[in-house]
Protein backbone atom coordinates (compact mmCIF):
# COMPACT_ATOMS: atom_id res chain seq x y z
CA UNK A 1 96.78 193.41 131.80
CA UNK A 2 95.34 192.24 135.21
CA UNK A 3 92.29 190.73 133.06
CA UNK A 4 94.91 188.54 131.29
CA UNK A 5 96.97 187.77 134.53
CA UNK A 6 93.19 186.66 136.14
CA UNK A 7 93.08 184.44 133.09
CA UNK A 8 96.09 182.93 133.32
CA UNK A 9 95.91 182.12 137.07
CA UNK A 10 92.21 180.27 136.62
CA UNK A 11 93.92 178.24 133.57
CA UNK A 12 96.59 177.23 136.06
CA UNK A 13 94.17 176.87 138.62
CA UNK A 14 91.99 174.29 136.66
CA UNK A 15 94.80 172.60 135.11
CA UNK A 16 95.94 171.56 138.56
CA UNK A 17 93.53 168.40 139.46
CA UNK A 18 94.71 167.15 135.73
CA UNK A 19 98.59 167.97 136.24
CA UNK A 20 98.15 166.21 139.93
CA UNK A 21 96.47 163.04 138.52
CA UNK A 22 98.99 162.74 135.91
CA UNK A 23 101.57 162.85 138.66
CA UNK A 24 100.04 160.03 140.37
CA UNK A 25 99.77 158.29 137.27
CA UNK A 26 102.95 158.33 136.56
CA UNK A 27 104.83 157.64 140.14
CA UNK A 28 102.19 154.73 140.52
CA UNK A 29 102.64 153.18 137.37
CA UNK A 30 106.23 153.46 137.54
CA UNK A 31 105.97 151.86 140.70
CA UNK A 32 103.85 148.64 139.37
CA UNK A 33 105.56 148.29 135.77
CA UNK A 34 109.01 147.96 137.62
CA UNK A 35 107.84 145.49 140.34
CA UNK A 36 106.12 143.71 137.56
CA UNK A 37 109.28 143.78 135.35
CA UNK A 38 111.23 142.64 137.93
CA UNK A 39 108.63 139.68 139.09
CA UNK A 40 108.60 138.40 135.43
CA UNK A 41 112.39 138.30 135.36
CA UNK A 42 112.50 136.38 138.34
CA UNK A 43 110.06 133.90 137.47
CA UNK A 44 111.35 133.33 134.20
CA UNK A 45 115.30 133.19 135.22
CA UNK A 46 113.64 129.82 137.98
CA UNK A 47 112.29 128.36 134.77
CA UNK A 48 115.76 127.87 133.25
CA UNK A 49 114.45 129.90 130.14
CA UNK A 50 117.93 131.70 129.81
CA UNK A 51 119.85 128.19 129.47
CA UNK A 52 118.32 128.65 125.37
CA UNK A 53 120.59 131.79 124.80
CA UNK A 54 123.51 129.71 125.19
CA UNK A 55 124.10 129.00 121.92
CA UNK A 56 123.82 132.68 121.29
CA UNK A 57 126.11 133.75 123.78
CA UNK A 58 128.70 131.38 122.42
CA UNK A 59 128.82 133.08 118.77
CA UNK A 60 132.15 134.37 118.50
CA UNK A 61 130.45 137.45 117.27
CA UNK A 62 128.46 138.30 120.70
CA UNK A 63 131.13 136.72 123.21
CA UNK A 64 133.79 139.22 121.66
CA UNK A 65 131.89 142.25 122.19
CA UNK A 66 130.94 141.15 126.24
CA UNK A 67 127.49 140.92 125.49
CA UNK A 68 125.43 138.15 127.45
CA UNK A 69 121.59 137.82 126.36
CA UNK A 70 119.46 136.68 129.16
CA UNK A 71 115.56 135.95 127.92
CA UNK A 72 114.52 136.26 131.62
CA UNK A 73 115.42 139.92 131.98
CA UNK A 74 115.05 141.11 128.50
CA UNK A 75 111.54 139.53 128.94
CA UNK A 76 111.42 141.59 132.38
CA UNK A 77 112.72 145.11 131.04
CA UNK A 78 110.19 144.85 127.67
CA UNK A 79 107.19 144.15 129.89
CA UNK A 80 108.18 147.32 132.06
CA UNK A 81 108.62 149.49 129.23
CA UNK A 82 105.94 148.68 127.15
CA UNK A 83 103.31 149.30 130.79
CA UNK A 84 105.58 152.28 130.99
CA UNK A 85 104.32 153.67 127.46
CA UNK A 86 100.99 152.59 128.47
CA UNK A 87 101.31 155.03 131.76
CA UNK A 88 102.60 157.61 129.54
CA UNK A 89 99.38 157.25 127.68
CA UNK A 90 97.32 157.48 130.42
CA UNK A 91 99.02 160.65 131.77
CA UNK A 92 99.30 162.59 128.64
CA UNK A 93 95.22 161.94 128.49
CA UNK A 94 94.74 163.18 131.41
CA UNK A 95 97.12 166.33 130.54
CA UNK A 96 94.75 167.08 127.32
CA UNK A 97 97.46 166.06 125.22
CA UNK A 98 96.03 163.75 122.42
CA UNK A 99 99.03 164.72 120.12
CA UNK A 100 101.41 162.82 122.63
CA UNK A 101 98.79 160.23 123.41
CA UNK A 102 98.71 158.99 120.03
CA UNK A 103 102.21 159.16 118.75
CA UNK A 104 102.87 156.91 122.08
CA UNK A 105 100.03 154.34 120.59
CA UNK A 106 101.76 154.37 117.54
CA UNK A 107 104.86 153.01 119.20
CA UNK A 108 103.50 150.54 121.08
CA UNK A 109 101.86 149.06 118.16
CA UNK A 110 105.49 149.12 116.68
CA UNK A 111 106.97 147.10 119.63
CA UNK A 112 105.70 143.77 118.01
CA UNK A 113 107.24 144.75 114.46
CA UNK A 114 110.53 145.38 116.47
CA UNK A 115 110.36 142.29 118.11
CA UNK A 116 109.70 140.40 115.37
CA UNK A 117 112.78 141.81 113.36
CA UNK A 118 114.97 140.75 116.12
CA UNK A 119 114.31 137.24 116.29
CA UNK A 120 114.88 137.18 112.87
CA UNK A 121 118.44 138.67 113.29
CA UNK A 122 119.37 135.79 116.36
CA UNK A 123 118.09 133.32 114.22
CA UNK A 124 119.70 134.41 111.28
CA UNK A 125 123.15 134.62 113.81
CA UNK A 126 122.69 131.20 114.85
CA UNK A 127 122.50 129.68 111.21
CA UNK A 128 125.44 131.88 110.21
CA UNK A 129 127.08 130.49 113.33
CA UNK A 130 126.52 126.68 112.16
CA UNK A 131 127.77 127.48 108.41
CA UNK A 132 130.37 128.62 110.04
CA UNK A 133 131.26 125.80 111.97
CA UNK A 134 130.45 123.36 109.34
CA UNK A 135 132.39 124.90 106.86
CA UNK A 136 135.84 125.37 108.91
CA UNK A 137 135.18 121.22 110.17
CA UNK A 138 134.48 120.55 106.65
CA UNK A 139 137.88 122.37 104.86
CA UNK A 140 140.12 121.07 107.65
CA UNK A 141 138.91 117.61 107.10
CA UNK A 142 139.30 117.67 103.15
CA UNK A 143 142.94 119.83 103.82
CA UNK A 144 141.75 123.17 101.85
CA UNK A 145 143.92 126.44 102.58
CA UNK A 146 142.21 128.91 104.57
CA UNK A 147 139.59 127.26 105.76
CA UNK A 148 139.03 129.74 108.74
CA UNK A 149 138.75 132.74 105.55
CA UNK A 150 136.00 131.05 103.94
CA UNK A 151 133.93 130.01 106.99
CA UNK A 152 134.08 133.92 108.25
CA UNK A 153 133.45 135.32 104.81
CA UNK A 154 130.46 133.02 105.01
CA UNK A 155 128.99 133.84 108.35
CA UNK A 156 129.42 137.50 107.44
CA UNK A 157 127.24 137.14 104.27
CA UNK A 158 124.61 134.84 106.14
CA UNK A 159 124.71 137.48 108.90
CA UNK A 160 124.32 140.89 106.46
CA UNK A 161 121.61 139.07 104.79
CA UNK A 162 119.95 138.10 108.36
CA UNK A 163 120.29 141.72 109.18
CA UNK A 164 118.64 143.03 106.12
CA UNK A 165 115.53 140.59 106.43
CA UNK A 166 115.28 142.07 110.34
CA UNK A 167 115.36 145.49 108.99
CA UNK A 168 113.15 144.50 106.36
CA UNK A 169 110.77 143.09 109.19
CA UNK A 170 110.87 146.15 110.82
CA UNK A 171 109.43 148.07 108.64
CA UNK A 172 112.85 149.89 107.40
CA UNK A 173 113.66 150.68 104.15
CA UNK A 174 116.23 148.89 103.02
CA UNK A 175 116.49 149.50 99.35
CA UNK A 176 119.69 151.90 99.60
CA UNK A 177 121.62 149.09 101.83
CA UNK A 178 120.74 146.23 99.41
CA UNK A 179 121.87 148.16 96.10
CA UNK A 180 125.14 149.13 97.44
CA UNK A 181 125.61 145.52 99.59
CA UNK A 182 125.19 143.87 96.14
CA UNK A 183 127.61 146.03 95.09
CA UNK A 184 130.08 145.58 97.84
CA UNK A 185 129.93 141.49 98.06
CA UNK A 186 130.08 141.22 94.53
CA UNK A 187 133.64 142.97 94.49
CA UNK A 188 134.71 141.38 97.31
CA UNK A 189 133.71 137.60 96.28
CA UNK A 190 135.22 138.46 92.96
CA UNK A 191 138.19 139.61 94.43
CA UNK A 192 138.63 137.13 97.23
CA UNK A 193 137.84 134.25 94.30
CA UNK A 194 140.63 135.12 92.66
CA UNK A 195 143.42 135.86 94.99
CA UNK A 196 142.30 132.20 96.77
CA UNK A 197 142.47 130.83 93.30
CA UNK A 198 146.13 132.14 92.66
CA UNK A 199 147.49 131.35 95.86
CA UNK A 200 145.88 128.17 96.72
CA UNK A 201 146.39 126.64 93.04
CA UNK A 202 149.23 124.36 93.94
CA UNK A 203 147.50 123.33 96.70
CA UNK A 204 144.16 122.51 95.06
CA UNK A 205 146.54 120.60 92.70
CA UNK A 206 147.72 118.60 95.20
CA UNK A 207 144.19 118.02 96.69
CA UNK A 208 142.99 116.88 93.76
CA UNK A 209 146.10 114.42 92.92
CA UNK A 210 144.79 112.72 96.29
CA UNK A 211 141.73 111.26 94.24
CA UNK A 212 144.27 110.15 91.37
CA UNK A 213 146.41 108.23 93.64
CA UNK A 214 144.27 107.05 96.38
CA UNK A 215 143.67 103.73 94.87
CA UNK A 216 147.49 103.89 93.64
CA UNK A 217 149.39 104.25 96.60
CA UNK A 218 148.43 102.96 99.97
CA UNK A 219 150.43 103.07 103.38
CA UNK A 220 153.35 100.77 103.88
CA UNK A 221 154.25 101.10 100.40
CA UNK A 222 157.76 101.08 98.77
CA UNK A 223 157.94 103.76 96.47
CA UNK A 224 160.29 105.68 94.16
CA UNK A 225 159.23 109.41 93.68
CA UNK A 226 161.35 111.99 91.17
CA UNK A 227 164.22 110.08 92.11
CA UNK A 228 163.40 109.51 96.20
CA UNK A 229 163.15 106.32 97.33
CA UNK A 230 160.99 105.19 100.85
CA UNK A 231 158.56 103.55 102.77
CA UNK A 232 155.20 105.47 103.00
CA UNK A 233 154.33 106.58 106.83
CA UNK A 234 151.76 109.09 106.38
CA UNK A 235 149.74 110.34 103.92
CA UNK A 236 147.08 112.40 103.57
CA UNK A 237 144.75 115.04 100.94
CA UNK A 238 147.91 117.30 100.18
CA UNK A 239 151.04 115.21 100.68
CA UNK A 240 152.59 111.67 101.54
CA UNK A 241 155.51 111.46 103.34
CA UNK A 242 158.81 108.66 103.26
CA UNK A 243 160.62 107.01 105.11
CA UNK A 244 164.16 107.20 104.36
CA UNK A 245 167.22 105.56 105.77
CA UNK A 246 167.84 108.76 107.96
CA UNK A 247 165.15 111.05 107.03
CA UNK A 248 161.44 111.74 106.52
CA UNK A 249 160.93 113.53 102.96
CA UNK A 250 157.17 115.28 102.20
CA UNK A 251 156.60 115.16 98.64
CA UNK A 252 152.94 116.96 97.21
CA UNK A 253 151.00 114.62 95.93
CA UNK A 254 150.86 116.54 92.67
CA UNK A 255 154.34 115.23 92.00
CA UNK A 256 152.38 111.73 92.22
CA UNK A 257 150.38 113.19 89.00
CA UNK A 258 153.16 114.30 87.37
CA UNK A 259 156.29 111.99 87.85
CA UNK A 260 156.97 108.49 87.45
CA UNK A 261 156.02 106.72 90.74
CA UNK A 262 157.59 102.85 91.28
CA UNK A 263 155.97 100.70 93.12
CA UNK A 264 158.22 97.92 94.63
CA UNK A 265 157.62 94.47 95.80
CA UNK A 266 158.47 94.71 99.95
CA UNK A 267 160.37 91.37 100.40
């Protein structure tokens, strides 16, 4: 018993210049990755390097969750971490701990895989953020329905496809999430095509009564309608409206396709 308590206490007793240098290590290291973090933040935040997240920060799907990406200190805080894994290193090395040592060196060489999947995910958020925008200009301009539906349905299929590629990039399986995604979006584009297609069909008829009569009907014209007689005012993809002698009637431009339309002579 005391020849295993000896033992133990010389162990200790020569483990103790290794635990101390991996103390020192760590507290100076520490010390230098933060100031270093920190220094790189600032210099980067006087280069106006976080004015390129702007766009970013303005997609409704980061502003709505109160998250504000600044390049300058993300820059900062990877910097510090990454010499903080590299102090970890050091220390466990010193500790006799090669176990520790190397499953650190496998995750620094994963930090470039990581970073790589990310930037594919914001650039895959911006596109989705410009389809987006386009699409909603683009279906108020030509008067469809539920413009607003179709521009989100399309940023969120941009975005899970974005995602996928990113998690793809970083070396995550993926194969699970496609085969049920595929699954998902094909139910939910076949249902969403056809309850848009039943509720929307008068409308599309209209809209595309607009091409039959453009060249037709103009402004200013004195028309007769199923039976109402006016002066067009306004007219545009889904409807026209007349003037009347007291009143303003809007009549769907499918009605244009359908009924007899008189065109008279304006004296």
């Amino acid at each position: 018993m005391g020849d295993l308590l000896t033992e133990l206490v010389k162990s200790f007793g020569q483990a103790i210049p290794s635990i101390i240098a991996a103390f020192t290590v760590a507290v100076v290291g520490s010390i230098v990755a933060s100031m270093l973090g920190k220094l790189i933040t600032q210099l980067l935040s006087k280069t106006g390097v976080d004015a390129l997240a702007d766009k970013i920060n303005q997609i409704d799907f980061i502003s709505s969750y109160n998250i504000k990406i600044l390049p300058s200190r993300l820059i900062g805080k990877i910097v510090y971490y990454i010499l903080m894994l590299v102090v970890l290193i050091i220390a466990t090395d010193l500790l006799g701990m090669p176990a520790v040592s190397q499953l650190v060196r496998d995750l620094i060489n994963y930090v470039p895989i990581l970073i790589s999947g990310v930037i594919v995910l914001l650039f895959g958020l911006v596109i989705a953020d410009a389809v987006k925008d386009a699409t909603a200009t683009a279906c108020k301009s030509l008067g469809i329905p539920s413009g607003k539906i179709i521009a989100n349905f399309l940023f969120y299929f941009i975005f899970l496809t974005a995602l996928i590629s990113a998690l793809s990039q970083a070396k995550i399986d993926t194969d699970f999430i496609k085969s049920n995604l595929n699954i998902l979006l094909g139910a939910a584009v076949g249902a969403f095509g056809l309850g848009y297609g039943l509720a929307s069909k008068d409308m599309m008829s209209n809209f595309l009564a607009s091409f039959y009569s453009r060249d037709k009907i103009k402004m200013g014209d004195l028309v007769a309608i199923d039976g109402v007689k006016g002066v067009i005012i306004d007219m545009d993809n889904t409807s026209l409206a007349l003037q009347l002698e007291e009143s303003v009637v809007i009549i769907p431009l499918s009605k244009v396709a359908t009924s007899k339309v008189e065109i008279f002579q304006i004296s």
